[in-house]
Protein backbone atom coordinates (compact mmCIF):
# COMPACT_ATOMS: atom_id res chain seq x y z
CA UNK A 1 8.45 21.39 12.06
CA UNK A 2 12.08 21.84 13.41
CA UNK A 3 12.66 18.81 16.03
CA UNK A 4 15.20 16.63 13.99
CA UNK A 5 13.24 13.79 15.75
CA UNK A 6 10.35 13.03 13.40
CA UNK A 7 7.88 10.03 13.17
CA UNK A 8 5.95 9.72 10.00
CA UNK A 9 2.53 7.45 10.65
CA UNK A 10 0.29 5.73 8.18
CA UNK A 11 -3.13 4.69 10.45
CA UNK A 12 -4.70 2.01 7.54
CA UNK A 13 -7.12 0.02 8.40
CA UNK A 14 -5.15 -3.34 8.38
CA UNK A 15 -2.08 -2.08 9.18
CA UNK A 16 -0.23 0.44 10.90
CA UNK A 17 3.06 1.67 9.25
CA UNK A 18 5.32 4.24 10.95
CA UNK A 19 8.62 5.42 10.07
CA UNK A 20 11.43 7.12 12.33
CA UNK A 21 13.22 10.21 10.78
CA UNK A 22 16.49 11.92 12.56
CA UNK A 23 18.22 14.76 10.87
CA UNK A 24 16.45 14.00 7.63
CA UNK A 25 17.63 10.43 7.80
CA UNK A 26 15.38 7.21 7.54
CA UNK A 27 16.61 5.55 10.89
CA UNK A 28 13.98 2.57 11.03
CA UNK A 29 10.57 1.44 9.82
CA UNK A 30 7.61 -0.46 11.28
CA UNK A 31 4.65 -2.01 9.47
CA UNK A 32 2.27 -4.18 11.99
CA UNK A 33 -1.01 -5.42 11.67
CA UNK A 34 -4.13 -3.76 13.33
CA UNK A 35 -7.90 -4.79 13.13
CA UNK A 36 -9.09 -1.43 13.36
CA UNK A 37 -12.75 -2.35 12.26
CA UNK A 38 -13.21 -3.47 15.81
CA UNK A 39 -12.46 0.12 16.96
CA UNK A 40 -9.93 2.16 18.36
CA UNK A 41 -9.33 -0.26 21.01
CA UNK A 42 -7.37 -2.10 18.26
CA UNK A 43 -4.87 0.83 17.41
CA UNK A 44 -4.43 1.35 20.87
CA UNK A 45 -3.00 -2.26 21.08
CA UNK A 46 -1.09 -1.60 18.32
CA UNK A 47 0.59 0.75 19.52
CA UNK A 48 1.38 -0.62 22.87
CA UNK A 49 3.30 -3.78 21.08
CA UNK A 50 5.14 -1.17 18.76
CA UNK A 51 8.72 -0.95 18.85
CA UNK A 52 9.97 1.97 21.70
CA UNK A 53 10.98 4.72 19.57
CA UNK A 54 7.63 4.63 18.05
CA UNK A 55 6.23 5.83 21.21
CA UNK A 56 8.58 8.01 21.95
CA UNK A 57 8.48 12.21 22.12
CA UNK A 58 8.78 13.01 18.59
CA UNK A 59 7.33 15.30 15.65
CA UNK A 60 4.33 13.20 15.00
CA UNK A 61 3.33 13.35 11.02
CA UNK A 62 -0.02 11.28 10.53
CA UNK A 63 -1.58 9.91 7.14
CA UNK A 64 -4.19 7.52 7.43
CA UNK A 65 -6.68 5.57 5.08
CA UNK A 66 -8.04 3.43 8.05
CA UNK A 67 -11.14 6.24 7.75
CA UNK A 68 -12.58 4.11 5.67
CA UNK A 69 -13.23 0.91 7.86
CA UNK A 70 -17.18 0.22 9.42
CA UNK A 71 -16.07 0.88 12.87
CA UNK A 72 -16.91 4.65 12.07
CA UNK A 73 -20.31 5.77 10.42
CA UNK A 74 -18.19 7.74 7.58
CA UNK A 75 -15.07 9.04 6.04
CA UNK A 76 -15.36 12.41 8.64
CA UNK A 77 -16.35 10.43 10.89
CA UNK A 78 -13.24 8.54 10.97
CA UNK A 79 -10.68 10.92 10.12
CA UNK A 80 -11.81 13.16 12.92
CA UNK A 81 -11.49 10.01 15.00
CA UNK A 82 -8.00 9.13 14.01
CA UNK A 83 -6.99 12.46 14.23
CA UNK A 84 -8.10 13.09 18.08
CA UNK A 85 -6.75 9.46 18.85
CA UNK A 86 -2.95 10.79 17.36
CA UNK A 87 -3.02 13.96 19.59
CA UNK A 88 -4.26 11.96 22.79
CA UNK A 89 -1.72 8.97 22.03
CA UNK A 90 1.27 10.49 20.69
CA UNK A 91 3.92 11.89 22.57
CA UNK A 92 4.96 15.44 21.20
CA UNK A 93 3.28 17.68 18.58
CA UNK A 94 1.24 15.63 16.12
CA UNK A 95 0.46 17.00 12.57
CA UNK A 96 -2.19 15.81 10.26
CA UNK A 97 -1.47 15.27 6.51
CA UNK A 98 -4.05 17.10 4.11
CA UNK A 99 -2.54 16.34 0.94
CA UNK A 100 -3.08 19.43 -1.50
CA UNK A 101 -3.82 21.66 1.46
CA UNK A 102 -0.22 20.57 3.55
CA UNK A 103 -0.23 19.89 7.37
CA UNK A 104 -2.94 20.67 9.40
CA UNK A 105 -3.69 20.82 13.40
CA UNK A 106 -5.71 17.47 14.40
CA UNK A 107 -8.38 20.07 15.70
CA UNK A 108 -8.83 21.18 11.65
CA UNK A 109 -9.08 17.76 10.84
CA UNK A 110 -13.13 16.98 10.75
CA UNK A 111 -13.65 20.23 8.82
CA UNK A 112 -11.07 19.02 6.25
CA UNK A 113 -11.93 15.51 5.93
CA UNK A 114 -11.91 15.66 1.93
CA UNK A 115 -8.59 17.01 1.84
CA UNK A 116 -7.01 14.04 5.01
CA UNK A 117 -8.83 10.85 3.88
CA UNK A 118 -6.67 8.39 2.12
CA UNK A 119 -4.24 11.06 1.35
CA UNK A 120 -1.14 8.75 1.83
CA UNK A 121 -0.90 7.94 -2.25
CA UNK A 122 -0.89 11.89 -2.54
CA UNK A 123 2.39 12.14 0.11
CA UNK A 124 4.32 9.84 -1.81
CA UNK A 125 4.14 10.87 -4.78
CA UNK A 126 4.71 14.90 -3.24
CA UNK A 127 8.00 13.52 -1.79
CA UNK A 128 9.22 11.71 -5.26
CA UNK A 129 8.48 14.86 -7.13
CA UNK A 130 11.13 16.86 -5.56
CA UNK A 131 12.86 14.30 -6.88
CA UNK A 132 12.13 12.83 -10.26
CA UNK A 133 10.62 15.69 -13.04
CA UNK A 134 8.41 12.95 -14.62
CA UNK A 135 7.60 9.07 -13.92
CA UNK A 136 4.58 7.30 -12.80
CA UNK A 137 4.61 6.22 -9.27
CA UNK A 138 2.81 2.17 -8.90
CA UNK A 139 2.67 1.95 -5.55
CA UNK A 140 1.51 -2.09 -5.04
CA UNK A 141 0.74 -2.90 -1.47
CA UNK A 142 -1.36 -5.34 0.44
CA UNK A 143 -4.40 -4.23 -0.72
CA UNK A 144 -4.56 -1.31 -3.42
CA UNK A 145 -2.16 -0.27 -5.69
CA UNK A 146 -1.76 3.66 -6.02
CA UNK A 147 -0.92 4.83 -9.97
CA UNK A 148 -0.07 8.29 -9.63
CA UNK A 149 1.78 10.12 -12.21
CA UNK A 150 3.95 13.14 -11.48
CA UNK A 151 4.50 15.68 -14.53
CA UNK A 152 6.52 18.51 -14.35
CA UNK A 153 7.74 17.94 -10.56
CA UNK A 154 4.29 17.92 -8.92
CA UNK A 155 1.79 15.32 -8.60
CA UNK A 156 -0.74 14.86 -11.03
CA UNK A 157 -2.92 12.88 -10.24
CA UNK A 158 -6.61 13.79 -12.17
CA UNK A 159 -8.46 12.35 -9.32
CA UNK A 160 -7.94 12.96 -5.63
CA UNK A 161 -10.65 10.80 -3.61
CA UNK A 162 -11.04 7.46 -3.47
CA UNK A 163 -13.70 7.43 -5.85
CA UNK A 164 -12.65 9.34 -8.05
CA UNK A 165 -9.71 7.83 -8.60
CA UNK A 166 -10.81 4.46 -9.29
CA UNK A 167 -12.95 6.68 -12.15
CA UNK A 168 -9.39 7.60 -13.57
CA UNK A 169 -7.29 4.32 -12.91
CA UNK A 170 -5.25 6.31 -10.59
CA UNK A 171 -6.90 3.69 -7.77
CA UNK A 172 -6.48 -0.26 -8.54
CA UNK A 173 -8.57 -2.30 -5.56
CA UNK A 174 -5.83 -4.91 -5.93
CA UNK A 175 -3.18 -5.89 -3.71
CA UNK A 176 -0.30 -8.74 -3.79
CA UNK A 177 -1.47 -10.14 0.26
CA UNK A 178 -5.62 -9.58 0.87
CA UNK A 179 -6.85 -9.78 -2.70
CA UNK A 180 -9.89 -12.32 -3.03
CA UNK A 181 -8.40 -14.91 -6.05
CA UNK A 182 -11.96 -14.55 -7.31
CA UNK A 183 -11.73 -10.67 -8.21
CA UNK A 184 -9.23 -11.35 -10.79
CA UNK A 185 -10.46 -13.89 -12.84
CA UNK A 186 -13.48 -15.46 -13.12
CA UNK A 187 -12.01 -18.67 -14.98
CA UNK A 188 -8.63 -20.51 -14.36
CA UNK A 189 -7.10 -23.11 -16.90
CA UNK A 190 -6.61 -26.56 -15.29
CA UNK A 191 -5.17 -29.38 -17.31
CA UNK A 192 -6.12 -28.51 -20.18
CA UNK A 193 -9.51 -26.60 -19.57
CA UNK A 194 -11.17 -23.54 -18.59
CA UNK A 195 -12.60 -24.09 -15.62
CA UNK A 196 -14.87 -20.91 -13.70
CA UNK A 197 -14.05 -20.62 -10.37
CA UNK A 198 -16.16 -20.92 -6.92
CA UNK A 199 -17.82 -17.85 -6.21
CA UNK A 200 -16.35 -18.00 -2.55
CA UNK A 201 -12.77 -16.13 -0.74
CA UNK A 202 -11.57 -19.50 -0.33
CA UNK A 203 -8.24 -17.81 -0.99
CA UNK A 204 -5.95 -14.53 -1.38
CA UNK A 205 -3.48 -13.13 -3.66
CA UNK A 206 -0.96 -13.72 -0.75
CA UNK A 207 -1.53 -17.44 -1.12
CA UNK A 208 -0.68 -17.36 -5.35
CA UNK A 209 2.09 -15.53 -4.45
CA UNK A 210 3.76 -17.67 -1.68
CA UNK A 211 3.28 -20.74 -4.63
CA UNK A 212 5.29 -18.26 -7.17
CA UNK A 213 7.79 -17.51 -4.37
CA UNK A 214 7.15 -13.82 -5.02
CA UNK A 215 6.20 -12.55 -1.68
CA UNK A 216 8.22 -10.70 0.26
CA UNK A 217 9.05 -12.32 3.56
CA UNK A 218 7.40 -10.56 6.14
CA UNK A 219 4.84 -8.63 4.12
CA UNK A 220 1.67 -11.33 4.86
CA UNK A 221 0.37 -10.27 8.35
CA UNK A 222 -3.18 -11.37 8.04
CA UNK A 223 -4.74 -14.53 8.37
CA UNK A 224 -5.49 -16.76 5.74
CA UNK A 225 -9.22 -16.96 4.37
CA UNK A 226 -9.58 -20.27 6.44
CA UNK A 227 -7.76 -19.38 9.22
CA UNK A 228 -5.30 -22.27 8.85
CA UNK A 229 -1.87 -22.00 7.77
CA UNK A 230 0.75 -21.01 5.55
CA UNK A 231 2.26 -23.78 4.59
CA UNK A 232 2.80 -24.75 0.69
CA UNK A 233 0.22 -27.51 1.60
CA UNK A 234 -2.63 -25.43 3.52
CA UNK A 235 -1.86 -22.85 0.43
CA UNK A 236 -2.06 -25.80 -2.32
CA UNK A 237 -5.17 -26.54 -0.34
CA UNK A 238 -7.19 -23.42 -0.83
CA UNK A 239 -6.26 -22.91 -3.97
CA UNK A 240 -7.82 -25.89 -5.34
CA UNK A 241 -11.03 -24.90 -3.66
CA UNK A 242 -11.00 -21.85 -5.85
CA UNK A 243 -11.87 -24.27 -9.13
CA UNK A 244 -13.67 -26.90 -6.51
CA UNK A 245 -11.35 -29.19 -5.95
CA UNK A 246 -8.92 -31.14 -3.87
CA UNK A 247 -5.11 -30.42 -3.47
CA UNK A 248 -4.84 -34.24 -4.47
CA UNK A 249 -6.70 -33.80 -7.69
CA UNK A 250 -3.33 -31.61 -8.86
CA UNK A 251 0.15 -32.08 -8.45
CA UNK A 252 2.56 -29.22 -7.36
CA UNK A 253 3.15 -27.99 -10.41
CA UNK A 254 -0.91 -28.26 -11.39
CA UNK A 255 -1.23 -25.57 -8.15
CA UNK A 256 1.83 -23.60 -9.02
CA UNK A 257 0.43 -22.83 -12.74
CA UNK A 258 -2.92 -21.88 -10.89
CA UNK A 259 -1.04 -19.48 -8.77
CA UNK A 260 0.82 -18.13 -12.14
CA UNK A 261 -2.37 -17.32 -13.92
CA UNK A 262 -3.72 -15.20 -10.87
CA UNK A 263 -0.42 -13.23 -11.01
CA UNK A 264 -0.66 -12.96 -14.40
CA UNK A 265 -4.67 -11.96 -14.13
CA UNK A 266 -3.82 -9.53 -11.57
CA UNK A 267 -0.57 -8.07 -13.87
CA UNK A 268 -3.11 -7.39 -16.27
CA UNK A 269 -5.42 -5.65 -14.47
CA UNK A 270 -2.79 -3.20 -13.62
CA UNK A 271 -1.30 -3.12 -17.13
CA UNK A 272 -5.09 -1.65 -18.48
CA UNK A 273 -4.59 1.26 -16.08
CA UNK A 274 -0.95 1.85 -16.51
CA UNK A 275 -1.56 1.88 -20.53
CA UNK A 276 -4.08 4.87 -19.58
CA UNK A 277 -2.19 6.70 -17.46
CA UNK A 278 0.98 6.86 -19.87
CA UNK A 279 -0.74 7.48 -23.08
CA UNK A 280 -1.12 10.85 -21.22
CA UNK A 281 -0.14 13.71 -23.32
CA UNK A 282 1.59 15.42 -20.69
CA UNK A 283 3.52 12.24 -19.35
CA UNK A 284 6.83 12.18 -21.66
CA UNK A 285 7.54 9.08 -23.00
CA UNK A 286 10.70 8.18 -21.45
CA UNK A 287 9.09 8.55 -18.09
CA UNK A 288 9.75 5.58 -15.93
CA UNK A 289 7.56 3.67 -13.05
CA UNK A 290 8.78 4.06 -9.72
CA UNK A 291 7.98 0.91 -7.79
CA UNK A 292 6.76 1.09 -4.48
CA UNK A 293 5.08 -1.39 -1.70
CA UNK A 294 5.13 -4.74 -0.73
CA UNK A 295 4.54 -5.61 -4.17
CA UNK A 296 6.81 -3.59 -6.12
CA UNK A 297 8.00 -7.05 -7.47
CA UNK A 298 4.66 -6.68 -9.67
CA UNK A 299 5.64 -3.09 -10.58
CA UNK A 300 8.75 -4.13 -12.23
CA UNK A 301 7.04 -6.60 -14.00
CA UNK A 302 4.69 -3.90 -15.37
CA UNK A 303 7.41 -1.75 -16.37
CA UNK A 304 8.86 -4.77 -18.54
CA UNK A 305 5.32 -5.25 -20.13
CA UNK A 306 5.37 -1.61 -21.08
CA UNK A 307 8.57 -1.07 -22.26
CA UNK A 308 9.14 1.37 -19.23
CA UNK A 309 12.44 1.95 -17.58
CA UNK A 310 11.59 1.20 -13.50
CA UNK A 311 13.45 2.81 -10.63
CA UNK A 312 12.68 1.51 -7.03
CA UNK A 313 11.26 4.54 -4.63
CA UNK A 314 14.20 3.12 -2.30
CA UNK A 315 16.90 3.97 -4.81
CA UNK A 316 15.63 7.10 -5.84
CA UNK A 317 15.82 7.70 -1.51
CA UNK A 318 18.94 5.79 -1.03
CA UNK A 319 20.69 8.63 0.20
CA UNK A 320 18.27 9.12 3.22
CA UNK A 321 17.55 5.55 4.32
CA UNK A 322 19.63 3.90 6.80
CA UNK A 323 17.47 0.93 7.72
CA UNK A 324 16.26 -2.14 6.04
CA UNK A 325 15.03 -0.13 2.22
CA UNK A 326 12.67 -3.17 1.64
CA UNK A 327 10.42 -2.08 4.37
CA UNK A 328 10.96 1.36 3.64
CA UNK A 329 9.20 0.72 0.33
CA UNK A 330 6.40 -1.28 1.99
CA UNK A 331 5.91 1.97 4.20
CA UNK A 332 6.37 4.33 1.98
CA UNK A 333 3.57 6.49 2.74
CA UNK A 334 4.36 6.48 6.48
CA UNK A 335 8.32 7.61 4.89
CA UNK A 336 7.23 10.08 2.69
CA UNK A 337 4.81 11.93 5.17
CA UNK A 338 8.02 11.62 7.61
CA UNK A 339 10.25 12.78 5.37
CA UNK A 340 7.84 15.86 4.04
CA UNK A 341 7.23 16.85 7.87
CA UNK A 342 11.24 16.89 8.27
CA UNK A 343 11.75 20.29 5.76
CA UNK A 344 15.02 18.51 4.45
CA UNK A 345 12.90 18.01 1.34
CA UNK A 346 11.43 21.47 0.60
């Protein structure tokens, strides 16, 4: 690509990211929320409400994991969806991320399907690797975190799908905003007892961390599990549902620990992968975590728990992002897949 106008895109299936890139140069970034399960309908408004650049003539780069919602009947399905809906929609030449096999044509993209779907992980950690030698990208965002580490300036990741990266902890199903409370822990301590919890999504992780005053403002776009809300009392609320009870049955600071032991359940969680991933024989010790995503908060908590020295996937960029680097972080993907299309990073 040679247009020093670039767009990198990151079509998920919650939310679309998309970042602009001039002259190598992070300009701005946009994350906003999208129900693609009901369709493409969904991405078209999307778009529409999208700030203008975004829909302006451009050097179109396009990631995507939103392949994986029910609105298509499968994974080729839906990338060969997404990828006919970014040549009709987008304004300029539009290229397809394929992770190990580079940029593709959208036209290639059904017959490549392995190589496009929920590639975004692989983009990042391609762009930090002209970077950094070593580290281990955690890349924490509303739903998933991505654990990918990169050895010897490449990525090396020992699993490339979805599934088979959750086989090698590369893939954590766990995310700092959509999270059911209930998949990480099945017990809570309450004044002074272990309590199991209510086999119901009565709440999210975004709700423990709004009582921790950990997350990020901005970076909870979807409704809460009761559709109320988001005050600290309609969060205090569903949180005491989670061990069957009433918000009166606790005091703030009964509801605040609560929220501190799902944090904590959920730090674990990634800890037992991270510990995997870095007792790698190929990973050098001294390799540090890059934090990434809407919850790199958590990431730099992990890196304390290990031992790990943490650099922020903004800082390591700092030189080619001009906007607001906390969103650049939370679109990282939609950056890196910008910022690979560009060439200034070969």
């Amino acid at each position: 690509m040679t247009s020093t106008r670039q767009i990198g895109w990151d079509l998920g299936g919650v939310h679309v990211k998309a970042a602009l890139i001039e002259d190598g140069c992070v300009r701005a970034v946009v994350q906003a929320p999208c129900p693609l399960w009901r369709g493409l309908p969904a991405l078209d408004k999307t778009l529409s409400e999208l700030p203008d650049w975004a829909r302006g003539e451009a050097e179109h780069a396009v990631t995507m994991t939103g392949e994986l919602t029910d609105c298509f009947s499968d994974r080729t399905d839906g990338v060969g969806q997404l990828a006919a809906w970014a040549a009709e929609r987008l304004p300029g030449h539009v290229a397809i991320y394929a992770g190990r096999s580079g940029f593709l044509a959208p036209s290639e993209a059904r017959g490549r399907a392995a190589d496009i779907a929920s590639a975004n992980w692989h983009a990042t950690a391609a762009l930090l690797a002209r970077h950094r030698t070593d580290g281990l990208l955690v890349d924490i965002g509303s739903t998933t975190a991505d654990l990918i580490p990169i050895v010897a300036g490449r990525p090396a990741a020992a699993g490339y799908s979805d599934a088979e990266r959750l086989e090698t902890n590369e893939l954590v199903y766990t995310g700092v905003v959509r999270t059911p409370l209930l998949a990480l822990s099945d017990h809570a301590p309450f004044r002074g007892r272990r309590t199991r919890l209510m086999a119901e999504t009565f709440a999210h992780a975004a709700d423990a961390y709004r009582l921790t005053g950990d997350l990020p403002e901005g970076a909870d776009q979807q409704h809460s599990a009761d559709l109320k809300g988001k005050s600290t009392l309609e969060t205090e609320i569903r949180l005491a549902r989670m061990i069957g009870r009433d918000r009166d049955e606790g005091s703030a600071q009964d509801w605040a620990a609560l929220a501190r032991h799902f944090a904590e359940a959920q730090l674990r969680l990634l800890h037992d992968a991270a510990a995997i991933l870095l007792s790698r024989p190929d990973l050098p010790n001294e390799a540090p975590l890059i934090a990434c995503g809407a919850g790199s908060f958590v990431a730099v908590r992990l890196a304390a728990r290990l031992g790990r020295p943490v650099l922020a996937f903004t800082d390591i960029l700092a030189g080619r992002i001009a906007g607001d680097p906390a969103w650049a972080s939370t679109c990282g993907p939609a950056v890196a897949v910008g910022l690979l299309a560009s060439g200034r990073d070969a």
